[in-house]
Protein backbone atom coordinates (compact mmCIF):
# COMPACT_ATOMS: atom_id res chain seq x y z
CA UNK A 1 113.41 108.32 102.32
CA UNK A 2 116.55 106.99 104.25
CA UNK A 3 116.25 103.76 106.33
CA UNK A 4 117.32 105.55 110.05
CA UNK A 5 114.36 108.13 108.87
CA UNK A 6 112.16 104.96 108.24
CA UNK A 7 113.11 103.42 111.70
CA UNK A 8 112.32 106.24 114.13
CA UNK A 9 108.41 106.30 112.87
CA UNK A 10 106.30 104.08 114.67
CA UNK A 11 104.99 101.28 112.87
CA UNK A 12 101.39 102.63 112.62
CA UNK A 13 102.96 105.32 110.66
CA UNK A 14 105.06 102.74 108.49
CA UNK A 15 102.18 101.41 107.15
CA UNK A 16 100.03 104.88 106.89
CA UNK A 17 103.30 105.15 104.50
CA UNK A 18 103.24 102.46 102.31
CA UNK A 19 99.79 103.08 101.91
CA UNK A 20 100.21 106.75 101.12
CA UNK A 21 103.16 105.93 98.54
CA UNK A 22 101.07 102.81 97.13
CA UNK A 23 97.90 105.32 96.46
CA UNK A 24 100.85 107.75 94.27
CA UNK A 25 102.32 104.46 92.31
CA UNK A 26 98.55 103.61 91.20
CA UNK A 27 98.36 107.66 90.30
CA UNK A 28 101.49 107.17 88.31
CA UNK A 29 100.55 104.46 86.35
CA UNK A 30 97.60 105.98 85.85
CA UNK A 31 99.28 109.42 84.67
CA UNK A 32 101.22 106.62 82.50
CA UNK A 33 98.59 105.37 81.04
CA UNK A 34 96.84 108.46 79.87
CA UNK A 35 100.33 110.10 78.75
CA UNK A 36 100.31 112.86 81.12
CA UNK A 37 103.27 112.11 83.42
CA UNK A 38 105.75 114.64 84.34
CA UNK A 39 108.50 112.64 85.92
CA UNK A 40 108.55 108.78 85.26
CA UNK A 41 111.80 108.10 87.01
CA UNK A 42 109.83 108.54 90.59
CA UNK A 43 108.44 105.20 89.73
CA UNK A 44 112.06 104.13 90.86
CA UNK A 45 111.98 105.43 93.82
CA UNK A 46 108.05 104.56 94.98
CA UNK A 47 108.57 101.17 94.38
CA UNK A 48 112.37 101.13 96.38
CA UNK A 49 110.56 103.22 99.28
CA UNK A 50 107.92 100.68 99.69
CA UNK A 51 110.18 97.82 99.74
CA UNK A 52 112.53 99.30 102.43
CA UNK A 53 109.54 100.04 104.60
CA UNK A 54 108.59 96.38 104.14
CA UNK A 55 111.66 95.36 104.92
CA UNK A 56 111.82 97.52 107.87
CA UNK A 57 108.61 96.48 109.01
CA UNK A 58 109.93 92.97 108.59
CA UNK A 59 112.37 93.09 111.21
CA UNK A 60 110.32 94.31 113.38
CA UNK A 61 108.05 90.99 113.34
CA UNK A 62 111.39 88.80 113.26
CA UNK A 63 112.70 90.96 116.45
CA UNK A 64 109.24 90.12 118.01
CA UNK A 65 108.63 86.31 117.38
CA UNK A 66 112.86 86.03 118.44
CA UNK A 67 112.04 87.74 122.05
CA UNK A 68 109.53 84.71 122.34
CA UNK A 69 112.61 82.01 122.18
CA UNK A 70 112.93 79.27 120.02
CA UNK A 71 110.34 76.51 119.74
CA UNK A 72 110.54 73.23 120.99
CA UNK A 73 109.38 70.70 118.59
CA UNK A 74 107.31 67.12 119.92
CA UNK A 75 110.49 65.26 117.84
CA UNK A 76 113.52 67.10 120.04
CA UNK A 77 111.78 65.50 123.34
CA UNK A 78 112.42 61.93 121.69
């Protein structure tokens, strides 16, 4: 999954993702585990999926806590 494909989902759907490609790493390791796995290099790509939508998801919060401004600490006022 490319990052501009990531970006124009909506955040609920982000995380519907993650959790969607989480639930197929556990059934990969599992399918590891019991010797039955047909293609171990998407373990690769899971795992680099997941982080980009965390990463994605990410900016999102920094974009949000930067619209608020920057915070004034008690010490600057000194």
């Amino acid at each position: 999954m490319k990052a501009q494909e990531i970006r124009e989902l909506t955040e609920k759907e982000r995380l519907e993702k993650v959790d969607d490609l989480g639930q197929e790493y556990f059934n990969l390791k599992f399918q590891l585990a019991t010797g039955k796995i047909e293609n171990p290099s998407r373990f690769k790509y899971i795992r680099r999926d997941i982080a980009r939508i965390k990463t994605i998801l990410g900016e999102s919060v920094g974009e949000e806590s930067k619209a608020v401004g920057p915070v004034k600490r008690i010490a600057d006022k000194a």
